[in-house]
C-alpha atoms as a PDB file:
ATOM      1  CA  UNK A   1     -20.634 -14.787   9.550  1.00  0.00           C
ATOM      2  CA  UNK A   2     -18.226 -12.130  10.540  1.00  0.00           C
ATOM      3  CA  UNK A   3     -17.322  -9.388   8.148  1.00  0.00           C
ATOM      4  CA  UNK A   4     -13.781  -9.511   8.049  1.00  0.00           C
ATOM      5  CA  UNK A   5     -10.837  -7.186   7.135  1.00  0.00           C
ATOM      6  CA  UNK A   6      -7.029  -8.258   5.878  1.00  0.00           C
ATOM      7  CA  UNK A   7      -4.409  -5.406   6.036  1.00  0.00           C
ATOM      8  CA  UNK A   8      -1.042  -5.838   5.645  1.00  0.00           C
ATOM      9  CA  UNK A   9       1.346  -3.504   7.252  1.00  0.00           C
ATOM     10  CA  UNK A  10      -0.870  -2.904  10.022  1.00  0.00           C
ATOM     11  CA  UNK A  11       1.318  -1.835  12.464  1.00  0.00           C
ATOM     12  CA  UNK A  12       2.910   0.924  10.553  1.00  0.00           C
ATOM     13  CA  UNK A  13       1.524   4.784  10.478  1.00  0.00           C
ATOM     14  CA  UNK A  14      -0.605   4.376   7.275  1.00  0.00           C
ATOM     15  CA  UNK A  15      -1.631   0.845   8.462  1.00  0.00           C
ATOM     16  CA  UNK A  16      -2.838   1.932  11.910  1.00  0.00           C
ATOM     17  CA  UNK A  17      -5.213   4.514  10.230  1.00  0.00           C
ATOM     18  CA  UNK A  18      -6.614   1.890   8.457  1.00  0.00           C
ATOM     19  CA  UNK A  19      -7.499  -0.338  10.595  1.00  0.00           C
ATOM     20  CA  UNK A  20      -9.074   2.713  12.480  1.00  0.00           C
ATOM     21  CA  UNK A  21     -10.938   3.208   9.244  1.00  0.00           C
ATOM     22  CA  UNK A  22     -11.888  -0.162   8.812  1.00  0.00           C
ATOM     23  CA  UNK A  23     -13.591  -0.195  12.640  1.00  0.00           C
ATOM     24  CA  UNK A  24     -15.164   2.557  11.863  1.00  0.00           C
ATOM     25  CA  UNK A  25     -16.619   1.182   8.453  1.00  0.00           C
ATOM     26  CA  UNK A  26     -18.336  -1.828  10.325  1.00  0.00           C
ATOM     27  CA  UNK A  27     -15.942  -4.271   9.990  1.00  0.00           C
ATOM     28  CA  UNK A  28     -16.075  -7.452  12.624  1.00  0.00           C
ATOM     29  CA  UNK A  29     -12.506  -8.238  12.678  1.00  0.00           C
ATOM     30  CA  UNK A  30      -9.658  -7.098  11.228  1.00  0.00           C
ATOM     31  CA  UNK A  31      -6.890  -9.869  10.371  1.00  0.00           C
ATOM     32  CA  UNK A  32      -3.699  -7.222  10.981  1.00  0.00           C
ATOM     33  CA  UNK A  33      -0.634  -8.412   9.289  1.00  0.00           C
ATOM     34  CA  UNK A  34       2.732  -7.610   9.797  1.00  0.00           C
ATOM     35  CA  UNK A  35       6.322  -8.722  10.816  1.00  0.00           C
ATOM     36  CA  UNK A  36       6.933  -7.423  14.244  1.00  0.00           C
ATOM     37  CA  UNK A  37       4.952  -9.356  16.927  1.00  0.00           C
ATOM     38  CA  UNK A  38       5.671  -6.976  19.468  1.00  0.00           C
ATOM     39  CA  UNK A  39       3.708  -4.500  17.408  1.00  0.00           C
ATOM     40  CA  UNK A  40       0.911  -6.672  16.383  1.00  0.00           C
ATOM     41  CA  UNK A  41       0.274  -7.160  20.462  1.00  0.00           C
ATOM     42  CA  UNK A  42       0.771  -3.299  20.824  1.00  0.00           C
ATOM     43  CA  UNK A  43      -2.041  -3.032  18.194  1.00  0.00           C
ATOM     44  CA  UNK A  44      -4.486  -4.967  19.585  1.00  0.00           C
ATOM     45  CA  UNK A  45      -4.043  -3.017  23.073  1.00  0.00           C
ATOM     46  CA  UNK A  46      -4.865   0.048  21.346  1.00  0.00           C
ATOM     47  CA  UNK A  47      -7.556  -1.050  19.205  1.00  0.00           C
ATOM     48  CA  UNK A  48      -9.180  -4.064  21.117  1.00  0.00           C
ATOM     49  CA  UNK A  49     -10.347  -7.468  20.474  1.00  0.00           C
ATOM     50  CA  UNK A  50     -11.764  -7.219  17.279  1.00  0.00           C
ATOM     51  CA  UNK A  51      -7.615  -7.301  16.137  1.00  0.00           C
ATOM     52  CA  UNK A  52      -6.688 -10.522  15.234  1.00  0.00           C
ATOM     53  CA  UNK A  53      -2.616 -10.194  14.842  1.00  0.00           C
ATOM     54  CA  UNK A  54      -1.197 -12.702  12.147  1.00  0.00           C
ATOM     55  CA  UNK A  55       2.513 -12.489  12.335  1.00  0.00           C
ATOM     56  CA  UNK A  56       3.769 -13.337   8.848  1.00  0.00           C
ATOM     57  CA  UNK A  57       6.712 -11.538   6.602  1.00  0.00           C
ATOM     58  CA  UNK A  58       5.612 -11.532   3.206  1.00  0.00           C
ATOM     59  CA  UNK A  59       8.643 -12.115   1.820  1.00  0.00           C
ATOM     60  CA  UNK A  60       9.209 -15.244   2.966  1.00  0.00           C
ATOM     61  CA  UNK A  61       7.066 -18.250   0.695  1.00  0.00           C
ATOM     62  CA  UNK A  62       6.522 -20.230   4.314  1.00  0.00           C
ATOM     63  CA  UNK A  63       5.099 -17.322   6.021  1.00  0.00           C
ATOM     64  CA  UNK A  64       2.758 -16.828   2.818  1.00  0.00           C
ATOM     65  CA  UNK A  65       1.476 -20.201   2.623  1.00  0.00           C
ATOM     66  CA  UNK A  66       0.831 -20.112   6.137  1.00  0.00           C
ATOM     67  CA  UNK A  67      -1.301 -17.456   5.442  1.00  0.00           C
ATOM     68  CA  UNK A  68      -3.151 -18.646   2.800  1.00  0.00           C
ATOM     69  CA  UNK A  69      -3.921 -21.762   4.498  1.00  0.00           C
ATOM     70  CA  UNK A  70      -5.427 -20.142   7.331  1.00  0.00           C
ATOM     71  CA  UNK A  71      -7.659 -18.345   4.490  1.00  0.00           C
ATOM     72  CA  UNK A  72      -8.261 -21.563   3.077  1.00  0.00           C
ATOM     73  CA  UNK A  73      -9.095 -23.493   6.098  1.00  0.00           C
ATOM     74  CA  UNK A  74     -11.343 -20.222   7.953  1.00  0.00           C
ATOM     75  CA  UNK A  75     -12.863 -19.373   4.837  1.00  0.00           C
ATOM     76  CA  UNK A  76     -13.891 -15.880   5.867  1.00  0.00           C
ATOM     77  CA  UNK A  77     -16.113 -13.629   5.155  1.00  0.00           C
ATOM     78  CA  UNK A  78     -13.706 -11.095   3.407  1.00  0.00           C
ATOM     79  CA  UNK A  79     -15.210  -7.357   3.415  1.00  0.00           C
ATOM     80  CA  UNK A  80     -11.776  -5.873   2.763  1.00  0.00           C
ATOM     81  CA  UNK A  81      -8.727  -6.636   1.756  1.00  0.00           C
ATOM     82  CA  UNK A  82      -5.897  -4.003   2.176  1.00  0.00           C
ATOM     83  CA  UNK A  83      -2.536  -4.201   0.994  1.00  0.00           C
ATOM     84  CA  UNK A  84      -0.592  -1.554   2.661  1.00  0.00           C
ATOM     85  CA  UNK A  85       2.574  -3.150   3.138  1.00  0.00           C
ATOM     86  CA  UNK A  86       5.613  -1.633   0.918  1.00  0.00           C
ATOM     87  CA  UNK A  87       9.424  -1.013   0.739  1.00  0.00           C
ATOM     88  CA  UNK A  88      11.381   1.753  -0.452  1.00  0.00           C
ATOM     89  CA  UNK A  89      14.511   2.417  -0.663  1.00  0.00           C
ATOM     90  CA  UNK A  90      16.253   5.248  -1.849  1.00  0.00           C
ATOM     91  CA  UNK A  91      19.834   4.942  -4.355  1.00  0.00           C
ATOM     92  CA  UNK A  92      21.212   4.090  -7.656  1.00  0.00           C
ATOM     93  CA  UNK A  93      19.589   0.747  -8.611  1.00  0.00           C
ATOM     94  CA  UNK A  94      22.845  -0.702  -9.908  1.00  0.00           C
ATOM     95  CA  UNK A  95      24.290  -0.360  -6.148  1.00  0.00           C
ATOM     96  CA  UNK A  96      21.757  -2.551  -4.436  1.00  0.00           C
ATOM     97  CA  UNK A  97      22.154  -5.903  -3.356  1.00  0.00           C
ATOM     98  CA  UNK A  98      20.694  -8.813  -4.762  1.00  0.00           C
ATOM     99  CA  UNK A  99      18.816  -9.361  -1.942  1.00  0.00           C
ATOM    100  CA  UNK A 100      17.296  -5.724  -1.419  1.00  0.00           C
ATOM    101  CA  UNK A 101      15.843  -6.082  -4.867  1.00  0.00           C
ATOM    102  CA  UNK A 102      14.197  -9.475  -4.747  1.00  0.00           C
ATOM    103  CA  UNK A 103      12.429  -8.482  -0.874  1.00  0.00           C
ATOM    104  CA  UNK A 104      11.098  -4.950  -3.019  1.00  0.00           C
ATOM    105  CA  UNK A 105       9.720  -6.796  -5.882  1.00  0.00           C
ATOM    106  CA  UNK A 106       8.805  -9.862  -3.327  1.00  0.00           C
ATOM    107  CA  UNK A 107       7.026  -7.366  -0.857  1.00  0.00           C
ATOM    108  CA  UNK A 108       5.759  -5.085  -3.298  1.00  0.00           C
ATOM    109  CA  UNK A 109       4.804  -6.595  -6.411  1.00  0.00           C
ATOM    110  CA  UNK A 110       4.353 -10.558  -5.622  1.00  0.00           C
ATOM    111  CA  UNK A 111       2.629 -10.039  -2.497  1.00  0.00           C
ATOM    112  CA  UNK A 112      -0.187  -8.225  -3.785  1.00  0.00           C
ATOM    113  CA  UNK A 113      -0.775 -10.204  -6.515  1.00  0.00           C
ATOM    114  CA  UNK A 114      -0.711 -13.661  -4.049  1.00  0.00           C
ATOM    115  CA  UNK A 115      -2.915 -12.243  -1.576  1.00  0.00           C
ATOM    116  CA  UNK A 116      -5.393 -11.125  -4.118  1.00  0.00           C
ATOM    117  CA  UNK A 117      -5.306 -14.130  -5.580  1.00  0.00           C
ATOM    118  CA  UNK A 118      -6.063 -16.175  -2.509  1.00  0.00           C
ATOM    119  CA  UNK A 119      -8.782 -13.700  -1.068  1.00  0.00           C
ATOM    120  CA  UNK A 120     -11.087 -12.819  -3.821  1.00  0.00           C
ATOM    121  CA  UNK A 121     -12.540 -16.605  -3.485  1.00  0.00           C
ATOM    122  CA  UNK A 122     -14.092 -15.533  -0.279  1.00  0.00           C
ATOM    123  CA  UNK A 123     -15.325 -12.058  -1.643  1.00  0.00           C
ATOM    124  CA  UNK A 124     -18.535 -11.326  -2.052  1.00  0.00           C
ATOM    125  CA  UNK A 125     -20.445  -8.267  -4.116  1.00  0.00           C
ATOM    126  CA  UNK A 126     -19.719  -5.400  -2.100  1.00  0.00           C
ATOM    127  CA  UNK A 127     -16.355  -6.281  -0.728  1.00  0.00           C
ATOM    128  CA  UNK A 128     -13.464  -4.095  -1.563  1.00  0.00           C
ATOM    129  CA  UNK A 129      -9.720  -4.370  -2.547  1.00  0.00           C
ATOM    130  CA  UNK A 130      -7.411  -1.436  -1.652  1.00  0.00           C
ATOM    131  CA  UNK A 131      -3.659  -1.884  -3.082  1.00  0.00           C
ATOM    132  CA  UNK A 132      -1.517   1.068  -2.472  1.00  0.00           C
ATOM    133  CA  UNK A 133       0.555   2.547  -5.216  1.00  0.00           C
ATOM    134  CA  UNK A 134       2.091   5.981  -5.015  1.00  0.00           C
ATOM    135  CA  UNK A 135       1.948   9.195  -6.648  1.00  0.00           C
ATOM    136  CA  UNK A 136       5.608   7.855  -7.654  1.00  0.00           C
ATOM    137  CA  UNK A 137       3.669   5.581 -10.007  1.00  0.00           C
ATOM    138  CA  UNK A 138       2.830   8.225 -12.405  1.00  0.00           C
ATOM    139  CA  UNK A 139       6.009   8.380 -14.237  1.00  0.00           C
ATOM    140  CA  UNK A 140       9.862   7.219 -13.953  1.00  0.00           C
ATOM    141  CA  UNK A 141      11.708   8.417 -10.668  1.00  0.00           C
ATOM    142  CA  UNK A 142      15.352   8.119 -10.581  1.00  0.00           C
ATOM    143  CA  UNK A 143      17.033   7.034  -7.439  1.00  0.00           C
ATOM    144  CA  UNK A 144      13.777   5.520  -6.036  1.00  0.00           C
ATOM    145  CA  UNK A 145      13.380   3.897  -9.298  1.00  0.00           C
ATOM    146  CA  UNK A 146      12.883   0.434  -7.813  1.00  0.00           C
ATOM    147  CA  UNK A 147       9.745   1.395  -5.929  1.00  0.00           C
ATOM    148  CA  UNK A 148       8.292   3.796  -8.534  1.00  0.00           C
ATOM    149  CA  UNK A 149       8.535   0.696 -10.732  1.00  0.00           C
ATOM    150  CA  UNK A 150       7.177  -1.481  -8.597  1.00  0.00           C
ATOM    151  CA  UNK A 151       4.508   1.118  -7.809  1.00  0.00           C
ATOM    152  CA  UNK A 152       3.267   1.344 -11.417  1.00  0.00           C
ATOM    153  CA  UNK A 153       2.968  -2.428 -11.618  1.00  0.00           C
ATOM    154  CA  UNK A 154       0.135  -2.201  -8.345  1.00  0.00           C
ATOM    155  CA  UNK A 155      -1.604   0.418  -9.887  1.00  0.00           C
ATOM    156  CA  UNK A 156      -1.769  -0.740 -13.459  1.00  0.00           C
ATOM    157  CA  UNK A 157      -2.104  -4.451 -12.038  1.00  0.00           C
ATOM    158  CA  UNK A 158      -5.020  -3.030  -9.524  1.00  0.00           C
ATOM    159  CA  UNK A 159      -7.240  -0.883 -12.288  1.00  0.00           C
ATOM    160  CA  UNK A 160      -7.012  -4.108 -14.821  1.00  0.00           C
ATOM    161  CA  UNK A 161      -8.158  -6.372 -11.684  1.00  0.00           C
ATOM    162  CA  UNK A 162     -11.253  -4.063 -11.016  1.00  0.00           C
ATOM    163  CA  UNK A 163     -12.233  -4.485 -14.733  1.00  0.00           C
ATOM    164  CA  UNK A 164     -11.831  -8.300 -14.211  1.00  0.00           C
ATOM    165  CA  UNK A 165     -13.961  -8.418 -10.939  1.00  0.00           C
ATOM    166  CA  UNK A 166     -16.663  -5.820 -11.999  1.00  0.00           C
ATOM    167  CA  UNK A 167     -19.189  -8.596 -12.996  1.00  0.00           C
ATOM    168  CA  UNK A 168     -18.593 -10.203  -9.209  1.00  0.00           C
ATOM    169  CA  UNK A 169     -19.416  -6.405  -7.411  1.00  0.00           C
ATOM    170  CA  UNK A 170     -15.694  -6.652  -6.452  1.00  0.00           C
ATOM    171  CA  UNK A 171     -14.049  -2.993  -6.349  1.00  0.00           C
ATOM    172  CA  UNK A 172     -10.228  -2.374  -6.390  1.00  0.00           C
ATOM    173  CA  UNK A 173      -8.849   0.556  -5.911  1.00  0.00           C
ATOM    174  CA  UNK A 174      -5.146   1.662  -6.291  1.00  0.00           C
ATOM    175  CA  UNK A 175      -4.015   4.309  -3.857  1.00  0.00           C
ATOM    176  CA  UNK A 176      -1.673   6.667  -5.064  1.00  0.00           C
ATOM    177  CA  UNK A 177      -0.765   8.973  -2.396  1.00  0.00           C
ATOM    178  CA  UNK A 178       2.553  11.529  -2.548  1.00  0.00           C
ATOM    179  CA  UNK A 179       4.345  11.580   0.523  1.00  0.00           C
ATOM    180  CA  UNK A 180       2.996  10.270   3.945  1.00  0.00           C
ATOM    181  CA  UNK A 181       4.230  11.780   7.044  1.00  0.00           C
ATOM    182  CA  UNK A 182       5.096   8.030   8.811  1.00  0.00           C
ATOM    183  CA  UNK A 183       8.029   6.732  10.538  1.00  0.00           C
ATOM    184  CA  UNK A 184       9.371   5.371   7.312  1.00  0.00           C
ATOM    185  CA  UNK A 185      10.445   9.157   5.990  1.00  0.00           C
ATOM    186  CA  UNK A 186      14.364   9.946   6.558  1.00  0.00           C
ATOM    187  CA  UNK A 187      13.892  13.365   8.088  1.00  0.00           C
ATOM    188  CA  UNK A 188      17.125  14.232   7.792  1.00  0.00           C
ATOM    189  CA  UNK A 189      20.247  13.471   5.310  1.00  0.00           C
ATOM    190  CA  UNK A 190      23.618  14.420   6.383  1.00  0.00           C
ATOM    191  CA  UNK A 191      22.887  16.693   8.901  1.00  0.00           C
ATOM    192  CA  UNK A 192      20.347  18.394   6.665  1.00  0.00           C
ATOM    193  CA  UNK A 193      16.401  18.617   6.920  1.00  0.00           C
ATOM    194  CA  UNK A 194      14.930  17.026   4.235  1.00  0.00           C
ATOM    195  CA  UNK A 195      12.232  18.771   2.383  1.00  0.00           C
ATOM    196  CA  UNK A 196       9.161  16.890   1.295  1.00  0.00           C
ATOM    197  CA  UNK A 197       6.755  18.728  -1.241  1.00  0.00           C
ATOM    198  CA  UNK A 198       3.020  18.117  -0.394  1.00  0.00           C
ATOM    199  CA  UNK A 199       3.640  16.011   2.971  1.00  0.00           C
ATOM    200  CA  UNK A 200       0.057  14.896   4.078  1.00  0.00           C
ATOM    201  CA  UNK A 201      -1.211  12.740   7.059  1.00  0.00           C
ATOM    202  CA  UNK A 202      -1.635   8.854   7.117  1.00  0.00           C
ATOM    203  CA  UNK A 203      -5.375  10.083   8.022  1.00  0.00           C
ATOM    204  CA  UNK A 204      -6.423  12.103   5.783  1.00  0.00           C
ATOM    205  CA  UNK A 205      -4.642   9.384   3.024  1.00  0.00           C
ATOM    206  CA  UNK A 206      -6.448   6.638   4.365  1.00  0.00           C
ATOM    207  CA  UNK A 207      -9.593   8.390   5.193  1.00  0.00           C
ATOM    208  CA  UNK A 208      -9.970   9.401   1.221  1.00  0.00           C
ATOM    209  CA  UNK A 209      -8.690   6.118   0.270  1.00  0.00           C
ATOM    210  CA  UNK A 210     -11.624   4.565   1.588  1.00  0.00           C
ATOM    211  CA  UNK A 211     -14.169   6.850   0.944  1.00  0.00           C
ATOM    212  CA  UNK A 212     -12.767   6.347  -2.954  1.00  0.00           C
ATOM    213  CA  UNK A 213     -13.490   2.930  -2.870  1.00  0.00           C
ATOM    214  CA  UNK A 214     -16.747   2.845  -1.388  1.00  0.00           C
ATOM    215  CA  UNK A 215     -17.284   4.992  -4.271  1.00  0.00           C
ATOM    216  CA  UNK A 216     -16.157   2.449  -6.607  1.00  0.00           C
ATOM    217  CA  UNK A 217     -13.740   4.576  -7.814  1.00  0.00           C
ATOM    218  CA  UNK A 218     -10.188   2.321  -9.702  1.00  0.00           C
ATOM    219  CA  UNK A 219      -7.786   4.884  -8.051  1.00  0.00           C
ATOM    220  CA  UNK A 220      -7.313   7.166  -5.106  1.00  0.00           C
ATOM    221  CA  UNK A 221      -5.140  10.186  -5.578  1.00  0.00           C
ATOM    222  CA  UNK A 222      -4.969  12.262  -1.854  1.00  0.00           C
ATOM    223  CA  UNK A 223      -4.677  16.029  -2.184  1.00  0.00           C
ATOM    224  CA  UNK A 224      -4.234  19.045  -4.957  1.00  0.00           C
ATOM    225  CA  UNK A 225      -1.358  18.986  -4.407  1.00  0.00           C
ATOM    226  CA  UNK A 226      -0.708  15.053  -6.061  1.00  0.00           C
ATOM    227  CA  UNK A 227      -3.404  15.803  -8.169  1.00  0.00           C
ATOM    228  CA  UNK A 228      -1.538  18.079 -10.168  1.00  0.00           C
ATOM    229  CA  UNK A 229       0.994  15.523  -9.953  1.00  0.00           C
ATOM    230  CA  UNK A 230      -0.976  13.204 -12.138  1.00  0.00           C
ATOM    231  CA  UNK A 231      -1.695  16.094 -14.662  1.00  0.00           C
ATOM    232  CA  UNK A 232       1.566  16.961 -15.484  1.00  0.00           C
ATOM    233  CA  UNK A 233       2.857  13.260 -16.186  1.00  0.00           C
ATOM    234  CA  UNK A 234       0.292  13.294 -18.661  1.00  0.00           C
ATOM    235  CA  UNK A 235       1.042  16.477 -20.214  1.00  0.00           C
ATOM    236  CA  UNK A 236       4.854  16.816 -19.972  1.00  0.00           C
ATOM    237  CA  UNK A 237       7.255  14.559 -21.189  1.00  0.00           C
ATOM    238  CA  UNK A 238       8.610  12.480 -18.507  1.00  0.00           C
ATOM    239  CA  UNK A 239      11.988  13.169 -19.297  1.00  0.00           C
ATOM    240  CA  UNK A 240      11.480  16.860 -18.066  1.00  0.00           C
ATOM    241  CA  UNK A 241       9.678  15.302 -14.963  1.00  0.00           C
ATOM    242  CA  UNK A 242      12.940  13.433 -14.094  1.00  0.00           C
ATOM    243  CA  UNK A 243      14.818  16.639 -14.735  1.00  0.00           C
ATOM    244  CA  UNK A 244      12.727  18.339 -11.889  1.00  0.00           C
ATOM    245  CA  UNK A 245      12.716  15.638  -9.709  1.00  0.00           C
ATOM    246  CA  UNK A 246      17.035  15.382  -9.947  1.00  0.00           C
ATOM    247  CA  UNK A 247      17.270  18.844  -9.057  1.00  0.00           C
ATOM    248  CA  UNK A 248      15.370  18.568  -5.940  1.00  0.00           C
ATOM    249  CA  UNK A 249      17.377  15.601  -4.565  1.00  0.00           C
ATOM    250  CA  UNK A 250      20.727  16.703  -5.665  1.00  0.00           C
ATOM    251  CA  UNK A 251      21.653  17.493  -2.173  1.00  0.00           C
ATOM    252  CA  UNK A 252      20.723  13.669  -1.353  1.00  0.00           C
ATOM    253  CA  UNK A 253      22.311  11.574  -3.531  1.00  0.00           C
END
C-alpha cells in the first residue's frame, strides 16, 4: 500500500516546503489540500504526479465531509498528516465580523481537531502528526489575539494528543514557528515597511519541523531567536510581554 501524506494549505509558502519535505522523506503520495484549484494544478506541475490535489475549504462542513469520506472510502495508508492551513488576521477583536471569527476558529481550531480525528484510524506506528501553532502561542498577543488564541489551543490540543497516541507509535508534534517570510506577511502598513523580529524561511521552518518529529519530539520551536521567545513567557509575567509587544506595533494599529 502506498505511504501517503495529507497537508493542508499546500499551496501556500510554508505548505509548498512541505510537501518538498514530505517527497523527500519517502512519501508515495501526497494528498495536497487547499482552496484554490488553480494552485493545486500549479502544484502538481511543479512537483509531479505523486500530488494528488483535493480541492476542499475547510471551513465549509460539505467540503469537510467530502473529505473525510474519501478517507473513509480509500482507507489510506496515512504516513503523515500535516495541518498547515491557518488564518490570521491582525485588529482589535471587538471590530471583527461575525463571520471573520467563526472561519479563524473554523479553520484554525475545528479543522485540526476533525482531520485528526478522521485520520488517526488509518495510522499506523511510525506515522506522524504535524499541527502548526506559532511562537504567538506562548503567551497573550493583543491585536492578533484571535490567532494567538487559537494558536495555543493547537499546541496544547497537539502535546495532550501525542500523550494519548503514544501507546499506538503515533507522534504529534506542534510547530511553533515566529514569523515566516510567506506571501501572507503585510510588508508594508501605510506607506511604511514593516519590521518583523526574527523573520526565517518556510525551509528552514519546515525542514526542522520535520526533523523534530521524526525525533518524536511534542513541539517544534525554529530558531534562537523564538527560542528565547519561549523562555521569557515562562519567566516574565505576560503582562510585561504584552507591554513589549504594544510598543512595537504602535505604528500599526
Amino acid at each position: 500500500m502506498s505511504a501517503v501524506a495529507i497537508i493542508t494549505g499546500a499551496t501556500g509558502g510554508l505548505g509548498q516546503e512541505f510537501v518538498r519535505g514530505a517527497l523527500s522523506d519517502g512519501i508515495d503520495e501526497i494528498w495536497a489540500v487547499a482552496r484554490n484549484e488553480k494552485r493545486l494544478g500549479e502544484l502538481r506541475e511543479r512537483f509531479g504526479d505523486k500530488i494528488r490535489p483535493v480541492r476542499c475549504d475547510l471551513s465549509r462542513a460539505d467540503d469537510l465531509a467530502e473529505l473525510f469520506a474519501l478517507i473513509e472510502a480509500e482507507k489510506p495508508d496515512i504516513r503523515l498528516l500535516i495541518n498547515n492551513a491557518g488564518i490570521g488576521k491582525m485588529g482589535a477583536s471587538a471590530e471583527f465580523p461575525d463571520d471573520v471569527i467563526v472561519n479563524e476558529v473554523d479553520i484554525n481550531c475545528k479543522a485540526v481537531c476533525l482531520l485528526c480525528k478522521h485520520a488517526i484510524p488509518f495510522m499506523k506506528p511510525g506515522a506522524r502528526i504535524l499541527n502548526i501553532s506559532s511562537a504567538s502561542s506562548f503567551q497573550p498577543v493583543p491585536y492578533i489575539n484571535l490567532y494567538a488564541a487559537s494558536k495555543a489551543f493547537v499546541r496544547s490540543y497537539t502535546r495532550a494528543l501525542n500523550v494519548e497516541l503514544k501507546a499506538r507509535g503515533i507522534i504529534c508534534t506542534a510547530v511553533c514557528p515566529g514569523w515566516i517570510d510567506t506571501d501572507m506577511l503585510e510588508k508594508e502598513h501605510n506607506g511604511k515597511p514593516v519590521k518583523f523580529p526574527g523573520l526565517v524561511s518556510p525551509e528552514r521552518v519546515a525542514a526542522q519541523a520535520l526533523r523534530d518529529s521524526a525525533k518524536g519530539r511534542d513541539m517544534s520551536v525554529c530558531t534562537l531567536f523564538v527560542k528565547y521567545e519561549h523562555l521569557l513567557s515562562k519567566i516574565w509575567p505576560h503582562k510585561w510581554l504584552m507591554r513589549i509587544w504594544l510598543n512595537g506595533i504602535k505604528d500599526y494599529v
